[in-house]
Protein backbone atom coordinates (compact mmCIF):
# COMPACT_ATOMS: atom_id res chain seq x y z
CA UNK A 1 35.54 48.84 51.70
CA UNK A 2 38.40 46.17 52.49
CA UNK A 3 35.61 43.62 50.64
CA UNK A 4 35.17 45.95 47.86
CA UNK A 5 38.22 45.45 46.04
CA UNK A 6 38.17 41.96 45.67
CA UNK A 7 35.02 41.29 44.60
CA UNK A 8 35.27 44.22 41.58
CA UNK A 9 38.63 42.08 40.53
CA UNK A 10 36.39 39.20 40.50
CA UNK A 11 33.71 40.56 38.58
CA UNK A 12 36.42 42.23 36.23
CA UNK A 13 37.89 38.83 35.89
CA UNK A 14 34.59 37.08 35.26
CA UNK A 15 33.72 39.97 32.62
CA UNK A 16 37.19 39.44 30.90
CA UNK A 17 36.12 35.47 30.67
CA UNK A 18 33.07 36.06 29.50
CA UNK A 19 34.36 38.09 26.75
CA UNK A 20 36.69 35.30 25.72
CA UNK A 21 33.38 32.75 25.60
CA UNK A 22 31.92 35.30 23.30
CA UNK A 23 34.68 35.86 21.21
CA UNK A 24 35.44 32.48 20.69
CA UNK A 25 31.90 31.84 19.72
CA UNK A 26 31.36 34.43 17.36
CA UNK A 27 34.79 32.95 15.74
CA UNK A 28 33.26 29.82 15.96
CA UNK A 29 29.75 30.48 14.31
CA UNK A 30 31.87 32.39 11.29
CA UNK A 31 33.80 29.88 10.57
CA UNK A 32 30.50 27.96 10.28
CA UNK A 33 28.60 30.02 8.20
CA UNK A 34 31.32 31.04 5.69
CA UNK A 35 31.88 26.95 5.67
CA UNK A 36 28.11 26.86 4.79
CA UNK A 37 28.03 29.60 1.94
CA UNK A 38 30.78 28.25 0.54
CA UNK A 39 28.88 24.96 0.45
CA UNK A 40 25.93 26.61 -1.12
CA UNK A 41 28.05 28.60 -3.54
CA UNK A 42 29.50 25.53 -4.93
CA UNK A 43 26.06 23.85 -4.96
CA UNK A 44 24.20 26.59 -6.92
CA UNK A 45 27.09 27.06 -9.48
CA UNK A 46 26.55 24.23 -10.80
CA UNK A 47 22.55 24.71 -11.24
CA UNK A 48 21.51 26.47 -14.76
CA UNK A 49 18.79 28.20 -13.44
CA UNK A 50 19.19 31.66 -11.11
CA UNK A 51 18.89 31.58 -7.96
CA UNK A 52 18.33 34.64 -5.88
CA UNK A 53 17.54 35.05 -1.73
CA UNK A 54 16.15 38.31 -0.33
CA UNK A 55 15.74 39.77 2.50
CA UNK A 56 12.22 40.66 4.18
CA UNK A 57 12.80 44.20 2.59
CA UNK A 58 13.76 42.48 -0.52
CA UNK A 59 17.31 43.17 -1.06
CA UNK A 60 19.45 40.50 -2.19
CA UNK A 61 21.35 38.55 0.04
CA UNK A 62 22.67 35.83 -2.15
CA UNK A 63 22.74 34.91 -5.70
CA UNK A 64 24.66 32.84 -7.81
CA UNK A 65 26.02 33.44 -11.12
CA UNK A 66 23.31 32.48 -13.52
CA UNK A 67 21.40 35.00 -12.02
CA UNK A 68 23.50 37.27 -12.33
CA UNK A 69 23.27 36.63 -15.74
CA UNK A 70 19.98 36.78 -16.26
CA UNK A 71 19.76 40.30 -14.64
CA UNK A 72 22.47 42.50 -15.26
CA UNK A 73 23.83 44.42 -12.74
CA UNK A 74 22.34 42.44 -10.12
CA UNK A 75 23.78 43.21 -6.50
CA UNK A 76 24.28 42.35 -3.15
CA UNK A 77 22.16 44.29 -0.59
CA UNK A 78 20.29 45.93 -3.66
CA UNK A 79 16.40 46.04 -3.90
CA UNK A 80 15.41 43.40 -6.25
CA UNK A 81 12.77 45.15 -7.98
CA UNK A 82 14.59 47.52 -9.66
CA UNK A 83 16.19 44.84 -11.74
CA UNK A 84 12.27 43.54 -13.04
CA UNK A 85 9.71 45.86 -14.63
CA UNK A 86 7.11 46.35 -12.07
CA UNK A 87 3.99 44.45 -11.77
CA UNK A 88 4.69 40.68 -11.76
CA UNK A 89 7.00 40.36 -8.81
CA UNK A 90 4.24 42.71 -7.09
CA UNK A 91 1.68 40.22 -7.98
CA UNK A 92 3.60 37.07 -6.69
CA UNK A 93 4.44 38.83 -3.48
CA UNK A 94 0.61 39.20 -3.24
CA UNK A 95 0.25 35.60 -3.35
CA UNK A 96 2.64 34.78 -0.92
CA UNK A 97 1.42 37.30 1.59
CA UNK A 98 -1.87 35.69 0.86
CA UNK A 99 -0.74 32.37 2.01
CA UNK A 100 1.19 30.68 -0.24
CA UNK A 101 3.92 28.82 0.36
CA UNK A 102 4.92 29.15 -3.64
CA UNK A 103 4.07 31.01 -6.54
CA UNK A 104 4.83 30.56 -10.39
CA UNK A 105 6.26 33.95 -11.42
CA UNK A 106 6.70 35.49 -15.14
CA UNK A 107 8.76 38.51 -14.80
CA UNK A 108 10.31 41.14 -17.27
CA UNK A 109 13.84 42.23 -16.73
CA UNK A 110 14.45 45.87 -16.86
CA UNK A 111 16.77 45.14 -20.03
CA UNK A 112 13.16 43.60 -21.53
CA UNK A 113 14.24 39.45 -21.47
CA UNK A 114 11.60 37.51 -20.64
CA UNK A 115 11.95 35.33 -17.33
CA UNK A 116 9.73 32.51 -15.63
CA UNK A 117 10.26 31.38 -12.67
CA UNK A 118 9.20 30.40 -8.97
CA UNK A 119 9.09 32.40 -5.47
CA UNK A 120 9.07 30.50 -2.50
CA UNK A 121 9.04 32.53 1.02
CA UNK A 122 11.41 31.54 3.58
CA UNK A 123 10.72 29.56 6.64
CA UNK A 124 11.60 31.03 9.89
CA UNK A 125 10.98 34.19 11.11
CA UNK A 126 13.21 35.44 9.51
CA UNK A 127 11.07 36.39 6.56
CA UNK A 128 12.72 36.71 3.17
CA UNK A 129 11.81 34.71 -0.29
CA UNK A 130 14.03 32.70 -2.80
CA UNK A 131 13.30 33.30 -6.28
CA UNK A 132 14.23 31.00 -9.01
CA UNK A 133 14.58 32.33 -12.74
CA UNK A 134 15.10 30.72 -16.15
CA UNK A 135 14.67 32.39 -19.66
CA UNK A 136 10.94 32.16 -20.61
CA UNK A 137 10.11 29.56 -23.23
CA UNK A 138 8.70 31.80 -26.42
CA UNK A 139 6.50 29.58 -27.54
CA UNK A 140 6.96 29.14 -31.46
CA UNK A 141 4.62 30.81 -33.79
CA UNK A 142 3.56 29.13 -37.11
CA UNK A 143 5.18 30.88 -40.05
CA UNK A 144 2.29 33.04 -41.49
CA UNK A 145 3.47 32.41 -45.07
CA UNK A 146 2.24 28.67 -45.28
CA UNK A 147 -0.72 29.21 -43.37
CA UNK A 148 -1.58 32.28 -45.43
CA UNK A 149 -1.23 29.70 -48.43
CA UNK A 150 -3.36 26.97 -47.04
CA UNK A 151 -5.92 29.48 -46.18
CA UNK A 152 -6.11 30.62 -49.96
CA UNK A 153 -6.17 26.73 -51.03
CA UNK A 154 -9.19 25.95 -48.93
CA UNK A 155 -10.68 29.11 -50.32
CA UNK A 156 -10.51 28.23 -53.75
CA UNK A 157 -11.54 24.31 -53.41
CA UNK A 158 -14.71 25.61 -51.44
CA UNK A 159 -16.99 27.07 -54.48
CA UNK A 160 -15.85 23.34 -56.27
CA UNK A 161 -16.42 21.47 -53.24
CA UNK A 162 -19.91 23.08 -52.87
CA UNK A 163 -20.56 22.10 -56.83
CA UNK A 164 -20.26 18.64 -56.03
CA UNK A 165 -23.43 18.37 -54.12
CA UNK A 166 -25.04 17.49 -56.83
CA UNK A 167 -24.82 13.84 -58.89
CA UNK A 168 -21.95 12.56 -60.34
């Protein structure tokens, strides 16, 4: 028993050093990864187009302002589908789960604005995608009224057209 004491102040002392390692490690690897966010932060503020990362359960961990614009409301640790009407982020989840690295997406925000973009899973193990949203380009119609004209123009040169077939 004479032994005991010692050697449960050692191990106490040991434990109380190896609590200090940890500590100062976990300090350490914070200060890191807040250094890095902020880093990425100031990188994707810059950058036009929205940027959103989620989680293998697909809640957002990170997003920077533009796409916060582009889908109002938009959260951290929220599910990212209930900001997009269902079906296209389905689909390119599909893909990815399929085996692609990278899939064009066309979503529909739940406030109705069309959005194209790209989702890209993570690599790691940690799972998790990166989506990357702009407005959708609408692609510009011809005005009906001229074309409706043109239309009638042709119609009416036909009948003289098909007169002509004969000599001059």
């Amino acid at each position: 028993l004479a032994d005991l004491a010692p050697a449960v102040r050692a191990a106490a002392a040991a434990q109380h050093r190896a609590e200090g390692d940890l500590d100062a490690a976990l300090a350490a690897h914070a200060e890191v990864s807040t250094r890095e966010k902020a880093m990425l932060e100031d990188i994707l503020s810059d950058i036009g187009a929205g940027v959103i990362l989620t989680g293998p359960m697909g809640r957002v961990l990170f997003y920077n302002a533009a796409a916060g614009q582009l889908l109002p409301g938009l959260g951290l640790d929220r599910d990212l589908a209930r900001f997009l009407r269902p079906g296209g982020l389905e689909a390119a989840s599909a893909r990815l789960a399929a085996g692609a690295d990278a899939t064009d997406v066309a979503l529909i925000g739940v406030d109705g604005a069309r959005l194209a973009g790209r989702l890209r899973r993570l690599t790691g193990g940690a799972g998790g995608s990166v989506l990357i949203l702009r407005p959708a380009r609408r692609e510009i119609l011809p005005p009906r009224a001229p074309l409706e004209a043109l239309r009638r123009h042709a119609a009416a040169l036909t009948p003289l057209l098909d007169d002509l077939n004969g000599p001059l």
